[in-house]
N, C-alpha and C. Protein backbone atom coordinates (compact mmCIF):
# COMPACT_ATOMS: atom_id res chain seq x y z
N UNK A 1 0.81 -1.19 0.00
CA UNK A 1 0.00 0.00 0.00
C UNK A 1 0.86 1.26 0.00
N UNK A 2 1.80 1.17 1.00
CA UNK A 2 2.75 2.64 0.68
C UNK A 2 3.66 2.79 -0.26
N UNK A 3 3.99 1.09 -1.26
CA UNK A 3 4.66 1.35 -1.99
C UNK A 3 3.86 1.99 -3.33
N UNK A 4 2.66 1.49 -3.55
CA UNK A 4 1.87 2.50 -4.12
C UNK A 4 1.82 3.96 -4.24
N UNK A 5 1.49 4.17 -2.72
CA UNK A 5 1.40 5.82 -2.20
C UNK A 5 2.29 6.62 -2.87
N UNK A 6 3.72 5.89 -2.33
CA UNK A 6 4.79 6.44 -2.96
C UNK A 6 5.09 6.57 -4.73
N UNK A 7 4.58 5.48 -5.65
CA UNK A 7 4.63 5.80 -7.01
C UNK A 7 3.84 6.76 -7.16
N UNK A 8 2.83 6.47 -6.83
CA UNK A 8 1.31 7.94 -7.12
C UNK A 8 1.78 9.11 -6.63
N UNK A 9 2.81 9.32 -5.95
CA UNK A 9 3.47 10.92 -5.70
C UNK A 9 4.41 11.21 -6.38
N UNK A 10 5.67 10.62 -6.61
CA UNK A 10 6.67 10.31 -7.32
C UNK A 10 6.06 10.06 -9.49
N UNK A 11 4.87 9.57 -9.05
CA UNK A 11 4.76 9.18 -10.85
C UNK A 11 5.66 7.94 -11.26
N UNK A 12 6.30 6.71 -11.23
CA UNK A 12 6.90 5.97 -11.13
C UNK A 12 6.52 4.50 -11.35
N UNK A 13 6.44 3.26 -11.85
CA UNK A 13 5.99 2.44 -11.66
C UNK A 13 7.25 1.17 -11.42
N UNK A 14 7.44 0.78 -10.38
CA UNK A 14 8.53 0.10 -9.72
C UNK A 14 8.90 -1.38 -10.54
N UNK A 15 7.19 -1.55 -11.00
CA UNK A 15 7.85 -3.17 -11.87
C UNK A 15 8.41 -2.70 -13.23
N UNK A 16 8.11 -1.92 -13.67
CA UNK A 16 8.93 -1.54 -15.38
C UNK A 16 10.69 -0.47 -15.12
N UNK A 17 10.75 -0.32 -13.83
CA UNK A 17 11.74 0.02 -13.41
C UNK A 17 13.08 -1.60 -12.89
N UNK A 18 12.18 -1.85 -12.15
CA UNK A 18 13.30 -2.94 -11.40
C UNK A 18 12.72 -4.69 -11.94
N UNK A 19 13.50 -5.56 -11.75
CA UNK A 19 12.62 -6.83 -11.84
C UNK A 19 12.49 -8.00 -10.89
N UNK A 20 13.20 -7.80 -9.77
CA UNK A 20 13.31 -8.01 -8.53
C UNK A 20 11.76 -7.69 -7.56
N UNK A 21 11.53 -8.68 -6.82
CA UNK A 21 9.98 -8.84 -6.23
C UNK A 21 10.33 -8.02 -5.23
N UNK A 22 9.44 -7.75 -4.73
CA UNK A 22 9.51 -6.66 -3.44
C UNK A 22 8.54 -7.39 -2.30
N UNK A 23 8.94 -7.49 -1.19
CA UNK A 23 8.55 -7.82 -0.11
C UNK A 23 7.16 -6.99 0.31
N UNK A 24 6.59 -7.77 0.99
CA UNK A 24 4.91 -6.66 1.91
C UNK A 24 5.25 -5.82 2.64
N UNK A 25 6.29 -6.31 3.09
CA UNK A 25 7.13 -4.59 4.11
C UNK A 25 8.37 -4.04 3.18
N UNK A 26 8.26 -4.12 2.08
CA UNK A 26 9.40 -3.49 1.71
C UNK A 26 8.82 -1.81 1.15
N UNK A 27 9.36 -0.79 0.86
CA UNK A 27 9.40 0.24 -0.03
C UNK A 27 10.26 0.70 -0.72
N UNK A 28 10.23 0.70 -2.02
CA UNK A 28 11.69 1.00 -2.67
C UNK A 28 11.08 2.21 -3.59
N UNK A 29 12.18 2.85 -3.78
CA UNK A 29 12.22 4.54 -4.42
C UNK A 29 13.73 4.43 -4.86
N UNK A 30 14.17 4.19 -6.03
CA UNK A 30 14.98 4.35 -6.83
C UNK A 30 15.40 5.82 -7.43
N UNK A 31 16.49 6.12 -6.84
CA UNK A 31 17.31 7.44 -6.74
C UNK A 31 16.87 8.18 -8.26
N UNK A 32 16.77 7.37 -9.21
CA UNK A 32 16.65 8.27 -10.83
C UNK A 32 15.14 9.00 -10.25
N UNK A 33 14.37 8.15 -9.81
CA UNK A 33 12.97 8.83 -9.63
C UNK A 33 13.56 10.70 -8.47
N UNK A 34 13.65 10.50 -7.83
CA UNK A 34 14.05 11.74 -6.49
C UNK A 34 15.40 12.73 -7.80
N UNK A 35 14.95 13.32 -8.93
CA UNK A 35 15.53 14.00 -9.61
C UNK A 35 15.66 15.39 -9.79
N UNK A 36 14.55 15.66 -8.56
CA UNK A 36 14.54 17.47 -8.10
C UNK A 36 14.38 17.32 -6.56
N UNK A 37 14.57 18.75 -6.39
CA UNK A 37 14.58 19.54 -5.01
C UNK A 37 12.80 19.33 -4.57
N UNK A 38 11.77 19.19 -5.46
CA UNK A 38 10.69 19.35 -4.96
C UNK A 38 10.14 17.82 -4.51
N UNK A 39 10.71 16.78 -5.49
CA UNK A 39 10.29 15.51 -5.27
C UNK A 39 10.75 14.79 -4.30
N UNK A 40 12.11 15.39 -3.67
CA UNK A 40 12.86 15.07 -2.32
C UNK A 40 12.08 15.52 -1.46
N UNK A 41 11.31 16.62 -1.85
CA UNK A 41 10.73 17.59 -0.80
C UNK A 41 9.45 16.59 -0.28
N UNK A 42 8.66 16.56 -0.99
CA UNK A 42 7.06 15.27 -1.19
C UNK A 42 7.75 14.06 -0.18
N UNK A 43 9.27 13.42 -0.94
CA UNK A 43 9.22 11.91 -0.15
C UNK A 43 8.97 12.14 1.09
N UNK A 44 10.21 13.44 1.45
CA UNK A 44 10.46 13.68 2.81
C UNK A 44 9.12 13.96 3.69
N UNK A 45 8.39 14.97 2.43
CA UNK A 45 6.94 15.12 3.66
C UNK A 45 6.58 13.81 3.96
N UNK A 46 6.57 13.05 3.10
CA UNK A 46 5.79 11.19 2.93
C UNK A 46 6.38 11.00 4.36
N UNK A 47 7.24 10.50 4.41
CA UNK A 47 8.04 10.16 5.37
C UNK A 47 7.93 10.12 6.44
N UNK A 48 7.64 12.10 7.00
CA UNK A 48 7.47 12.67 7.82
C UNK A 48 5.85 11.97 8.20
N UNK A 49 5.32 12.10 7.57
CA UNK A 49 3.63 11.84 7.78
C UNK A 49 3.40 10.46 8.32
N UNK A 50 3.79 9.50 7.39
CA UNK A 50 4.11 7.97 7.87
C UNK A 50 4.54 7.98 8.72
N UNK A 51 5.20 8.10 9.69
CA UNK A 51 6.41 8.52 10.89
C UNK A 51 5.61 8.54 11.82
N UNK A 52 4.71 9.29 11.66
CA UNK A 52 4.20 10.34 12.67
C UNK A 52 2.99 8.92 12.72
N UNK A 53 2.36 8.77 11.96
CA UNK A 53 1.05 7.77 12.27
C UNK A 53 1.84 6.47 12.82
N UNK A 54 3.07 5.78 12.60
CA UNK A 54 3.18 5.14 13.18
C UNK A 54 3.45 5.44 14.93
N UNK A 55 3.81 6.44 14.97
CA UNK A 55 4.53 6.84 16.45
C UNK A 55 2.98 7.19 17.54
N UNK A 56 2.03 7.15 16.33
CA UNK A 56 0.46 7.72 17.35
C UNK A 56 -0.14 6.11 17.53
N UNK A 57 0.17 5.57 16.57
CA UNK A 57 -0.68 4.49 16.85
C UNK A 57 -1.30 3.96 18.37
């Protein structure tokens, strides 16, 4: 689900990128995608936000 989240912000689709399976807890964001100052900016909010709901749970 967040690896989703994360393509749908980013624009990205991880299987036509990589070909390697990805785990249910995994999230991967491949450095070519994070190619500006603003899209670093989004992960980081991501991040920040996820963070935070886990720490309230």
């Amino acid at each position: 689900m967040v690896q989703k989240q994360i393509q749908g912000i980013l624009h990205f689709d991880i299987r036509e990128m990589r070909t390697f399976p990805l785990k249910n807890n995994e999230v991967y964001v491949p450095f070519e995608v994070i190619d500006s100052k603003e899209k670093f900016q989004l992960l980081k909010e991501f991040i920040q936000e996820e963070y935070a709901n886990f720490v309230n749970r």
